[in-house]
N, C-alpha and C. Protein backbone atom coordinates (compact mmCIF):
# COMPACT_ATOMS: atom_id res chain seq x y z
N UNK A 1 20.40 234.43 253.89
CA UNK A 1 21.59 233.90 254.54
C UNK A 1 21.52 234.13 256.05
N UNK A 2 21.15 235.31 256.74
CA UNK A 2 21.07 235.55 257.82
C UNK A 2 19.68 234.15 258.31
N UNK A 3 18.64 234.32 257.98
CA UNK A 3 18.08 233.17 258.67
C UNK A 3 18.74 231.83 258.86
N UNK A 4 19.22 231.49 258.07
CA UNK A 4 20.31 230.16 257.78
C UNK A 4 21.09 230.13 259.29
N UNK A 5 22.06 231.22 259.31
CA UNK A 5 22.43 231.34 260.18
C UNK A 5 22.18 231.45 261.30
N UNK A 6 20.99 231.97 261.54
CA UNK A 6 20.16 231.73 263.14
C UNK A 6 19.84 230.45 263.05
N UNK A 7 19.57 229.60 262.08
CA UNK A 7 19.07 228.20 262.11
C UNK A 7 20.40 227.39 262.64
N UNK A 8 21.22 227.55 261.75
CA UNK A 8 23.03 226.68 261.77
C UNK A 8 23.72 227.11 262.16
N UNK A 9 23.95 227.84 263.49
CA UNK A 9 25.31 227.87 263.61
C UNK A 9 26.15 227.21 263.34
N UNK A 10 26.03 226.07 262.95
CA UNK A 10 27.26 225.30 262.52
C UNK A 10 27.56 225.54 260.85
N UNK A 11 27.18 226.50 260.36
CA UNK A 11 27.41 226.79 258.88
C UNK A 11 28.26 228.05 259.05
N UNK A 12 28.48 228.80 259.67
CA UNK A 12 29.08 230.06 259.87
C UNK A 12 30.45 230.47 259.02
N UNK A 13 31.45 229.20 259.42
CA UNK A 13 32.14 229.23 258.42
C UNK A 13 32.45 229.46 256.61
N UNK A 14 30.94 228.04 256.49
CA UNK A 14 30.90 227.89 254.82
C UNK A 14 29.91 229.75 254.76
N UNK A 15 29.66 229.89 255.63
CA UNK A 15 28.46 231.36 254.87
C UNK A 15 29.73 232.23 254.85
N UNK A 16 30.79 232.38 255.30
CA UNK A 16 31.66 233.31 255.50
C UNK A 16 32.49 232.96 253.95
N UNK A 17 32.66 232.43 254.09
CA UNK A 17 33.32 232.34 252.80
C UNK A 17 32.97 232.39 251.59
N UNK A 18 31.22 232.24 251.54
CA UNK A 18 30.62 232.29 250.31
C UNK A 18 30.27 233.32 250.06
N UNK A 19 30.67 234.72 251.71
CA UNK A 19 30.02 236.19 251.08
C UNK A 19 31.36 236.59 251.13
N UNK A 20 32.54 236.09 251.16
CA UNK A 20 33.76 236.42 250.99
C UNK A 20 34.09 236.28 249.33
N UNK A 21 33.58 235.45 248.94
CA UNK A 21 33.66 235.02 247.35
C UNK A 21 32.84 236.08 246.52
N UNK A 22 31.57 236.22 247.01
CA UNK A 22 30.38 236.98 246.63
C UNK A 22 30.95 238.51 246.52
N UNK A 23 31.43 238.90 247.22
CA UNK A 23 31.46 240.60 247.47
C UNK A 23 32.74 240.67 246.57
N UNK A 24 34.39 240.21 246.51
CA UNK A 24 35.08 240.42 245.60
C UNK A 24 34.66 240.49 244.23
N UNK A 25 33.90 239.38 243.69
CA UNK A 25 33.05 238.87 242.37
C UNK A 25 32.14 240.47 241.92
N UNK A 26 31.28 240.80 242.73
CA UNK A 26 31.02 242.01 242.69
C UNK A 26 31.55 243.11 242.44
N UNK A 27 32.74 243.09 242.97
CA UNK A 27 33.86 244.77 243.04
C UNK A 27 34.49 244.20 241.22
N UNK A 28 34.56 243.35 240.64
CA UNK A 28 34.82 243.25 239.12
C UNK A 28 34.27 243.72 238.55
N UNK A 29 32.84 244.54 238.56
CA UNK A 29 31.65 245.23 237.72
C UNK A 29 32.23 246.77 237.94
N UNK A 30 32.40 247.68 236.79
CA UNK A 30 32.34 248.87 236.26
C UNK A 30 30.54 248.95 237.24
N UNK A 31 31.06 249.81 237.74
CA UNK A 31 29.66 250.47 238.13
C UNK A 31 29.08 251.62 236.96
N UNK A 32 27.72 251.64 236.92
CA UNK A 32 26.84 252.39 236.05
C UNK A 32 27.15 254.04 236.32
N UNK A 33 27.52 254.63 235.36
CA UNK A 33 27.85 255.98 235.57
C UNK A 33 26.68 257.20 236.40
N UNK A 34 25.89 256.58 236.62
CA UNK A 34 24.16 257.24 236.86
C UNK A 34 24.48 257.04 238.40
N UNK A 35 25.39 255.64 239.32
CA UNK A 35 25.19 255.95 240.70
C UNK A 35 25.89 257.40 241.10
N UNK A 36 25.64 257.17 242.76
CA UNK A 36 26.43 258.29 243.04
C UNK A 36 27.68 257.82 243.36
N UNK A 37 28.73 258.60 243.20
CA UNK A 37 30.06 258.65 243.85
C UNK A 37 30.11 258.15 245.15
N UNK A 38 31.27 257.22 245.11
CA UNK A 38 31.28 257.34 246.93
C UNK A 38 31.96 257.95 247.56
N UNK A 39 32.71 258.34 247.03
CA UNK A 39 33.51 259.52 248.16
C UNK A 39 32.80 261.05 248.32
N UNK A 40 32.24 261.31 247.43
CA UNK A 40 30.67 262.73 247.45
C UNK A 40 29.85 262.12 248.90
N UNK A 41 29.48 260.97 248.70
CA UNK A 41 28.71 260.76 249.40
C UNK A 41 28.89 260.38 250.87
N UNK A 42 30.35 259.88 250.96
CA UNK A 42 30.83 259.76 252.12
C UNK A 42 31.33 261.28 252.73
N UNK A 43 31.68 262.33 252.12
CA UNK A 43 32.07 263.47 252.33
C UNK A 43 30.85 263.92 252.96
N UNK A 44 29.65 264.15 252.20
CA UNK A 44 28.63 264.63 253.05
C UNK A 44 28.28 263.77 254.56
N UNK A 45 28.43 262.41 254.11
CA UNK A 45 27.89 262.17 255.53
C UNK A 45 28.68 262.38 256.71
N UNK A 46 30.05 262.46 256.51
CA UNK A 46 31.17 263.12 257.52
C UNK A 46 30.71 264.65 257.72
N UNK A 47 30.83 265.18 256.77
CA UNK A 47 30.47 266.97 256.99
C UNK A 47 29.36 266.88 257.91
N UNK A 48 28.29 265.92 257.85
CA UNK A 48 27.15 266.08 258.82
C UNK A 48 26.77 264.61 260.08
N UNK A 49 28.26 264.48 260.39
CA UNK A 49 28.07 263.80 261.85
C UNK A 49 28.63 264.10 262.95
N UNK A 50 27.19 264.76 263.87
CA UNK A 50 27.45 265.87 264.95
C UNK A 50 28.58 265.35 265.70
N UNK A 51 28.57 263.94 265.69
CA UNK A 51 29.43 263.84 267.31
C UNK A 51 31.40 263.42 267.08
N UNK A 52 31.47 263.61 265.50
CA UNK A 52 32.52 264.53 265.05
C UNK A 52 33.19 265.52 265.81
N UNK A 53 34.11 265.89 266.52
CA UNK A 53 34.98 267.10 266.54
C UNK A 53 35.50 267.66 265.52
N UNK A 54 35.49 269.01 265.34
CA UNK A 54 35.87 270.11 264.07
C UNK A 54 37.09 269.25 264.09
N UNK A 55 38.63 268.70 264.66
CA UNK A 55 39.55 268.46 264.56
C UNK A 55 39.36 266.98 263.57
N UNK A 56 38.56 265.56 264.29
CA UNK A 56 38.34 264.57 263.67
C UNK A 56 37.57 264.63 262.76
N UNK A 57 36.76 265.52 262.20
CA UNK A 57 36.15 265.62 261.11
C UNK A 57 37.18 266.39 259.72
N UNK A 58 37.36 267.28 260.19
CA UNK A 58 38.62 267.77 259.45
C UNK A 58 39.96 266.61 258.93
N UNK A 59 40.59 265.68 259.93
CA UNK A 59 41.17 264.91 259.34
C UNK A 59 40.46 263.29 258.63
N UNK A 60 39.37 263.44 258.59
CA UNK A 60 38.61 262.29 258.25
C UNK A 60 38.26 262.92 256.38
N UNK A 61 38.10 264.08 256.51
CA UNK A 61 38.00 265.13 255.13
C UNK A 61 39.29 264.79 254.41
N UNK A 62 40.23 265.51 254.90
CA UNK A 62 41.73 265.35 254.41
C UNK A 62 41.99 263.85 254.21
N UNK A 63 41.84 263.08 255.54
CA UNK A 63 42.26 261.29 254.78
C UNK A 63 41.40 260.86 253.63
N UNK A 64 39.75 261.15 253.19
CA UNK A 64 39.24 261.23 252.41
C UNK A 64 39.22 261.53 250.91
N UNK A 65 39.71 262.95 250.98
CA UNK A 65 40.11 263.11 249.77
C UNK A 65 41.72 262.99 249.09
N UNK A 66 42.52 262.26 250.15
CA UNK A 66 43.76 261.15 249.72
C UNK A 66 43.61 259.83 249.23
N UNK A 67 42.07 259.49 248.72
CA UNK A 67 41.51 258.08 248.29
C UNK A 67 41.23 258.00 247.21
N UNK A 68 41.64 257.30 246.26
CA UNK A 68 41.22 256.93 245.07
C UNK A 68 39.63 257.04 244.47
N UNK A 69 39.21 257.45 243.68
CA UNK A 69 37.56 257.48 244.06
C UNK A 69 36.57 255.98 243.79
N UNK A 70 37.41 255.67 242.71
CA UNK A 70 36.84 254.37 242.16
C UNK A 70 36.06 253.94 240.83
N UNK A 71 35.89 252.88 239.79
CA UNK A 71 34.79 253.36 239.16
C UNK A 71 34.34 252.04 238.94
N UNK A 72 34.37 250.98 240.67
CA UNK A 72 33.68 249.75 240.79
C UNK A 72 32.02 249.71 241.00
N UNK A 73 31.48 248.54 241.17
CA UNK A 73 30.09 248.37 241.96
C UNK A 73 30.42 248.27 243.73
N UNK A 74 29.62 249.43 244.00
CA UNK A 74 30.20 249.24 245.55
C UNK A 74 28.43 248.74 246.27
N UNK A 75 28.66 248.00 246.90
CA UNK A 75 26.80 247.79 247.53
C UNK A 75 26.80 248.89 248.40
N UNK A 76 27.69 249.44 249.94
CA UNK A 76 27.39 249.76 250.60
C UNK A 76 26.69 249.21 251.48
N UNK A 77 26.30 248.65 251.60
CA UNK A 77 25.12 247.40 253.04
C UNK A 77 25.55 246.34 252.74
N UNK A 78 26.43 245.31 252.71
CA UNK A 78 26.54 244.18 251.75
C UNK A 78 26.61 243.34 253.36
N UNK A 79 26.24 242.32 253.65
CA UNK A 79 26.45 241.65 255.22
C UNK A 79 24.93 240.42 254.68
N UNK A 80 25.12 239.25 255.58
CA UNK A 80 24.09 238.38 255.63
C UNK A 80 22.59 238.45 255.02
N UNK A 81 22.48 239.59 255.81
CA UNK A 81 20.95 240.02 255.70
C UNK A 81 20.66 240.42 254.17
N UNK A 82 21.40 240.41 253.93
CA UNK A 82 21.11 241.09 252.38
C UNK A 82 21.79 239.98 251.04
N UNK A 83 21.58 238.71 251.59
CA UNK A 83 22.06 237.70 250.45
C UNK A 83 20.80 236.60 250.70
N UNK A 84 20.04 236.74 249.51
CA UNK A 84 19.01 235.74 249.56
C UNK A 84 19.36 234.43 249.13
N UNK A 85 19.62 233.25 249.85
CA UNK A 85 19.60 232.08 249.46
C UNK A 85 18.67 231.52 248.15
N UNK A 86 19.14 231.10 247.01
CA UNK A 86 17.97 230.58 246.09
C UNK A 86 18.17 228.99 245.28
N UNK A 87 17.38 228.50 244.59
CA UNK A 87 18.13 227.28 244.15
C UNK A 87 19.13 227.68 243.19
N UNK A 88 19.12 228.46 242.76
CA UNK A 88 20.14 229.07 241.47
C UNK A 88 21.24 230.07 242.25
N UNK A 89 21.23 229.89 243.54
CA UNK A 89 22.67 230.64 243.89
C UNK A 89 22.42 231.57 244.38
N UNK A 90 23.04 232.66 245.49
CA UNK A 90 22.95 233.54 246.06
C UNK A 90 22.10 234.91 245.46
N UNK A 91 21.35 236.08 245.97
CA UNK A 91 21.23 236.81 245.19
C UNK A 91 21.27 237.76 246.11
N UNK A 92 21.97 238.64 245.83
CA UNK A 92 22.33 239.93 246.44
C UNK A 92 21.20 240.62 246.51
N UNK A 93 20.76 241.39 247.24
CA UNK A 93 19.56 242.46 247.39
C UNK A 93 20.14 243.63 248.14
N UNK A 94 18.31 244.87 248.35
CA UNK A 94 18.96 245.89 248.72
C UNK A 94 20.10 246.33 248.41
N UNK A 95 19.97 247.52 246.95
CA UNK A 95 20.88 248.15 246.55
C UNK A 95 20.70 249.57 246.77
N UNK A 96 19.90 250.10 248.35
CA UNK A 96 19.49 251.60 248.31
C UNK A 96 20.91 251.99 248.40
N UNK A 97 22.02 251.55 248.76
CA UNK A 97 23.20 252.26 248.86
C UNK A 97 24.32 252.42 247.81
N UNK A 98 24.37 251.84 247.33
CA UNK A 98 24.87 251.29 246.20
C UNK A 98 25.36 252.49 245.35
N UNK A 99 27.14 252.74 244.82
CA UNK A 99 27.93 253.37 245.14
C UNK A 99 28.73 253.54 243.60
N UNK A 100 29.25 253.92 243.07
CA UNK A 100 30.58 253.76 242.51
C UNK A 100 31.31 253.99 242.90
N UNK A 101 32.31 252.95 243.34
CA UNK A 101 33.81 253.90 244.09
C UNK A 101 34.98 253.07 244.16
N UNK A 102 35.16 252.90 245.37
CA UNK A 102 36.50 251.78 245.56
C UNK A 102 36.18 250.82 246.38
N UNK A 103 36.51 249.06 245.60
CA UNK A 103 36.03 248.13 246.41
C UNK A 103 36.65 248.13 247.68
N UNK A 104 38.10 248.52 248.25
CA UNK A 104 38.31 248.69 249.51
C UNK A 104 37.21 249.20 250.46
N UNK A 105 36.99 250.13 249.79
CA UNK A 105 36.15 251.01 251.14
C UNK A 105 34.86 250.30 251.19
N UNK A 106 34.13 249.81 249.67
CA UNK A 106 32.74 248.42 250.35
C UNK A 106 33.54 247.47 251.36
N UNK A 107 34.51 246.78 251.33
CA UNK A 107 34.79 245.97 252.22
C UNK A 107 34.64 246.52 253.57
N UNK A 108 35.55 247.99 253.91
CA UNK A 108 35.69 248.63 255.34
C UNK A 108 34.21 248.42 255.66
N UNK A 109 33.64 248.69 254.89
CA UNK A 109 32.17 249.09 255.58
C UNK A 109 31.35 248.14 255.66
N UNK A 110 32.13 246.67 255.12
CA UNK A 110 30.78 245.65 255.66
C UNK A 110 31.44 245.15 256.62
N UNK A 111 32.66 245.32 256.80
CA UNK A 111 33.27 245.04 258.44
C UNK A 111 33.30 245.71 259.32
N UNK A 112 33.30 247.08 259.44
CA UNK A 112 32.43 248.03 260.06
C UNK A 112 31.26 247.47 260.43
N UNK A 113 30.06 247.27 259.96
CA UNK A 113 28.74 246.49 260.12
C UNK A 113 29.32 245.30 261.15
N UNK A 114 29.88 244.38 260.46
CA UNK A 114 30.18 243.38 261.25
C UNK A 114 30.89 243.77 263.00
N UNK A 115 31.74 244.43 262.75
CA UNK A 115 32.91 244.86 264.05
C UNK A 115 31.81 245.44 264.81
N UNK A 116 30.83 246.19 264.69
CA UNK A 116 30.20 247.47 265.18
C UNK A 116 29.56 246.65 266.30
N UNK A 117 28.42 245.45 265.35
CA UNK A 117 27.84 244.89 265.79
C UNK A 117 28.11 244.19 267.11
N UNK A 118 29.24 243.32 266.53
CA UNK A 118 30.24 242.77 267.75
C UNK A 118 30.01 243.37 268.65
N UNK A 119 31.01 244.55 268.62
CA UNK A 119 31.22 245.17 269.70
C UNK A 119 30.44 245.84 270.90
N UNK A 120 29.64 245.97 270.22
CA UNK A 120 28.41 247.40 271.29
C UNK A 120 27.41 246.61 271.56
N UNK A 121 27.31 245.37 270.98
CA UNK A 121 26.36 244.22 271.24
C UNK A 121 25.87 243.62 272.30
N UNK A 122 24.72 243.49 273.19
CA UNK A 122 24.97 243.00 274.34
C UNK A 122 24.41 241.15 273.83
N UNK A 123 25.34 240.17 273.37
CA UNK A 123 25.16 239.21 273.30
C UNK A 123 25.94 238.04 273.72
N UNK A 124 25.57 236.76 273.71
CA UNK A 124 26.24 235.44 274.55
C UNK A 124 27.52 235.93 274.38
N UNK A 125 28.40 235.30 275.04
CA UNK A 125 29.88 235.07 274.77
C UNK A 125 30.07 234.08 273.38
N UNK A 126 29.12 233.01 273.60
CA UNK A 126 29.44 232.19 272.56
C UNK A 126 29.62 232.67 270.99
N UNK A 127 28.22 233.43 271.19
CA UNK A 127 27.68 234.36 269.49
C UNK A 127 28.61 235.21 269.45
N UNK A 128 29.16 235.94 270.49
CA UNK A 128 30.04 236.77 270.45
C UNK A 128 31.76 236.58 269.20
N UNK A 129 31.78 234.54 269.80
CA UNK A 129 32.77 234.34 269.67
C UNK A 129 32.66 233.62 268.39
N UNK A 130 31.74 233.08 267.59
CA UNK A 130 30.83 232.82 266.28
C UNK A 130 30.74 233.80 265.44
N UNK A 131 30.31 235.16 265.97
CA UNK A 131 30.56 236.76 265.17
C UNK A 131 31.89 236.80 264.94
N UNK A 132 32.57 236.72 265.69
CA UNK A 132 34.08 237.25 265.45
C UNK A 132 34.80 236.19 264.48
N UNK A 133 34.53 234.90 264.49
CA UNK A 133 34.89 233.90 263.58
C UNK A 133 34.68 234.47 262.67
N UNK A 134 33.00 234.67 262.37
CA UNK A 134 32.56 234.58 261.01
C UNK A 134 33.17 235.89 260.23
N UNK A 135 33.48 236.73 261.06
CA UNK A 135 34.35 238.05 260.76
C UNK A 135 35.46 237.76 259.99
N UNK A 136 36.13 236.86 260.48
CA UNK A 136 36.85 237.08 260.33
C UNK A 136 37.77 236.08 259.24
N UNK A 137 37.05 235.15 259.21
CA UNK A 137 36.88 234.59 257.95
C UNK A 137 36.19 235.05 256.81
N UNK A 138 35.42 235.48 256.99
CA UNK A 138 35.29 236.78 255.86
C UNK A 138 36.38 237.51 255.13
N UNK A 139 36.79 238.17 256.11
CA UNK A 139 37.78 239.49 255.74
C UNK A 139 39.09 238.60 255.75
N UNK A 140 39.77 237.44 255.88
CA UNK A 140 41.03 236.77 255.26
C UNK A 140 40.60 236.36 254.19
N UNK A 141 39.16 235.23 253.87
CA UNK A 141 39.12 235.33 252.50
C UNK A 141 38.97 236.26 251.41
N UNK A 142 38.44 237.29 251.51
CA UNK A 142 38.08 238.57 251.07
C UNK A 142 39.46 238.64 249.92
N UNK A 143 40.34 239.19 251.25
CA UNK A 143 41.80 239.64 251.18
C UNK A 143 42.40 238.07 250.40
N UNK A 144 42.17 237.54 250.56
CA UNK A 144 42.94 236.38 250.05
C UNK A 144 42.60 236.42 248.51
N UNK A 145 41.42 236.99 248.48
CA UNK A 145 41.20 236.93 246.75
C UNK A 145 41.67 238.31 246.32
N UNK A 146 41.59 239.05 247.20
CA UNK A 146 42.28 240.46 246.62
C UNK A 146 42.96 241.01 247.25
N UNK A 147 44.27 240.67 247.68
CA UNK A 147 45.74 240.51 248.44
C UNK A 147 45.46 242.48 248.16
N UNK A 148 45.80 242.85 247.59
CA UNK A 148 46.20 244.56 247.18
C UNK A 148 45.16 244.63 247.78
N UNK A 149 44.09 244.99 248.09
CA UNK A 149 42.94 246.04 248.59
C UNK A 149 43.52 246.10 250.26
N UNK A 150 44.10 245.16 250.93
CA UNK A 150 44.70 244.74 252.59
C UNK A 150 44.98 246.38 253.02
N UNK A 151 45.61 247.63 252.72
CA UNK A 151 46.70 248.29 253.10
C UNK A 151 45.74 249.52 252.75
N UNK A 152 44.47 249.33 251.42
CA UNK A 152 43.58 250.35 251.11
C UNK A 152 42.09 250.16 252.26
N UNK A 153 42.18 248.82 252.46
CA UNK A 153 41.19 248.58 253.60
C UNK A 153 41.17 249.25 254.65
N UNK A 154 42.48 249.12 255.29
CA UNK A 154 43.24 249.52 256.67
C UNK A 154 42.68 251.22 256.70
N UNK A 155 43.43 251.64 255.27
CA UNK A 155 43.01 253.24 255.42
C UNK A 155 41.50 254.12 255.12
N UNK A 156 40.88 253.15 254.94
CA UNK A 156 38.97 253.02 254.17
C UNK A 156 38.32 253.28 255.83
N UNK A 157 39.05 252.24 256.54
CA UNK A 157 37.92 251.69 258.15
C UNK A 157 37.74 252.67 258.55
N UNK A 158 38.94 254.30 258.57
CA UNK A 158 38.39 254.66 260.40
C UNK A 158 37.02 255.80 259.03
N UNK A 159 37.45 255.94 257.67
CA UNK A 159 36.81 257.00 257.08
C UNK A 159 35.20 256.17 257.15
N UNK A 160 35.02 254.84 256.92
CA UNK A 160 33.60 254.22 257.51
C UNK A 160 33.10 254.19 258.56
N UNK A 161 34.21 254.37 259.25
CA UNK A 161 33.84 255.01 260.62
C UNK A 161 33.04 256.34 261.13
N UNK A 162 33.76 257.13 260.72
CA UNK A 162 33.31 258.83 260.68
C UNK A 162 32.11 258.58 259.88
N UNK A 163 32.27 258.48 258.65
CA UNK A 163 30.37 258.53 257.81
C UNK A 163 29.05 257.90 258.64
N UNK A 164 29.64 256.53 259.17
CA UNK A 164 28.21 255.43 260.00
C UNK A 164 28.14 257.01 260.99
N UNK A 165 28.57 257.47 261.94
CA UNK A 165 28.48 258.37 262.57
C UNK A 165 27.16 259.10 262.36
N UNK A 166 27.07 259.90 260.88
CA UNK A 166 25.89 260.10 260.71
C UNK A 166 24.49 259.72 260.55
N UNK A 167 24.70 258.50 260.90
CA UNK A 167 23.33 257.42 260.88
C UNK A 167 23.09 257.05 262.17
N UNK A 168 23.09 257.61 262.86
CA UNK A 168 22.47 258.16 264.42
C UNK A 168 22.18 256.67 265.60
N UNK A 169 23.44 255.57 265.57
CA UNK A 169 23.39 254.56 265.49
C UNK A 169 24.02 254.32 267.29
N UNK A 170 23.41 255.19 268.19
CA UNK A 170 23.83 255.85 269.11
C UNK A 170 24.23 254.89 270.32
N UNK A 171 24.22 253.45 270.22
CA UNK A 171 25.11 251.98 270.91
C UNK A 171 26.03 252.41 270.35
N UNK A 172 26.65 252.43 269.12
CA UNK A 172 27.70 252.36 268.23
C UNK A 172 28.83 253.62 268.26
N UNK A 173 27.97 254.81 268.98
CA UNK A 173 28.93 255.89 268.49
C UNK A 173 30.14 256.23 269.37
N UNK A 174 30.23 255.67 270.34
CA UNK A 174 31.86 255.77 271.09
C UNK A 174 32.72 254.75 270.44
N UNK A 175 32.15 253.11 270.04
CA UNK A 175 33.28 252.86 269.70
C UNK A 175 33.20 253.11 268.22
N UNK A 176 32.42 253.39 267.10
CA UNK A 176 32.75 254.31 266.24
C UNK A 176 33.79 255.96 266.07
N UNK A 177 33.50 256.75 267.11
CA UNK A 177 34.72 257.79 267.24
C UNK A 177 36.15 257.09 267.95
N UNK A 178 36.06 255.94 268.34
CA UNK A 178 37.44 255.66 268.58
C UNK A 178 37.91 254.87 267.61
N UNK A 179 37.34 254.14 266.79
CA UNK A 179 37.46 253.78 265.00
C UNK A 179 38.44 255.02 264.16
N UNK A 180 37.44 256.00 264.80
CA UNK A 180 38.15 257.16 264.00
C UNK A 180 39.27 257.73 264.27
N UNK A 181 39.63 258.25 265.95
CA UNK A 181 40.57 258.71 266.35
C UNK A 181 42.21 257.57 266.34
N UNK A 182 42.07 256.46 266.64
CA UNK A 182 42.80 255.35 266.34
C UNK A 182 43.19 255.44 264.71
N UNK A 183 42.24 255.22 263.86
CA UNK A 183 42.40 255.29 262.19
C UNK A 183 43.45 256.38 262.00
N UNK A 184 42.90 257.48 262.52
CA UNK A 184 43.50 258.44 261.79
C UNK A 184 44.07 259.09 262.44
N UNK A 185 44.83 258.50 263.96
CA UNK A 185 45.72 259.11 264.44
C UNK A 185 45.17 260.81 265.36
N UNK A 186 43.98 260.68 265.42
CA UNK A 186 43.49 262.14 266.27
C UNK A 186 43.38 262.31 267.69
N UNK A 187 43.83 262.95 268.25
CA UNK A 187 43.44 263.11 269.70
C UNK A 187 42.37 263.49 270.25
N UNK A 188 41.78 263.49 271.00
CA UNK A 188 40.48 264.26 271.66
C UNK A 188 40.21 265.41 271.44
């Protein structure tokens, strides 16, 4: 899908909507009892992202374990790059992340991916303004198929926030800690 898209920009829309369709369709699967948890796993990666303050890490813990845990298919990486175009229909790939938990929080985190990108990006205005479309048509259709997850999303982002932290993603990590401090209400 991502090559598509470097080819068409003029498809941006229909791709937005078809991984908007794609990723809800997904969160309907009982995940396999054998993955890991996602909130275990998001806990550790908060406990170990240095540029955390003891204060924002601490309330990223506490908003954390106020979350439902889940017992969906979560991908964890789910974005363009990882939907292979085929004649028989999309096929999802790369499942190193791949989760049981709550489909809210896969969503936060493939808009996270998306927002991150945006943001810290040094690219055209135009792509800029093509990213943010395709964003964002995404995440209304998303929500449009699953109206209830809107309010669990909201409170998922800044905790995808704090975890990417530990993936040393170091364009990303100011406006990632202000993801967090905004989310969850922390001061400096």
């Amino acid at each position: 899908m991502m090559a598509r898209l470097e080819r068409e920009s003029a498809c941006f829309e229909e791709a937005a909507r078809q991984l908007a369709h794609l990723h809800p369709a997904l969160h309907e699967r009982l995940a396999p009892d054998d993955l890991p948890a996602q909130k275990e796993l998001l806990a550790g990666r908060i406990r170990h992202a240095p540029q955390l303050s003891g204060t924002e890490r601490e309330a990223a813990l506490q908003a954390l374990a106020r979350q439902p845990a889940g017992d969906r298919l979560c991908h964890g990486d789910f974005h363009p790059g990882n939907i292979m175009l085929s004649d028989q229909g999309p096929v999802i790939i790369d499942w190193l992340n791949a989760t049981r938990g709550c489909p809210a929080a896969d969503l936060a985190r493939s808009s996270l991916l998306f927002l991150g990108h945006i943001e810290t990006s040094e690219v055209p205005a135009e792509f800029r303004q093509a990213a943010q479309h395709f964003h964002q048509t995404y995440l209304d259709c998303y929500l449009e198929a699953a109206p209830t997850r809107r309010d669990a999303y909201h409170r998922w982002f800044p905790l995808m926030a704090a975890a990417r932290l530990c993936e040393g993603i170091t364009e990303q990590e100011d406006w990632l800690r202000q993801q967090v401090r905004e989310g969850l209400e922390v001061s400096r």
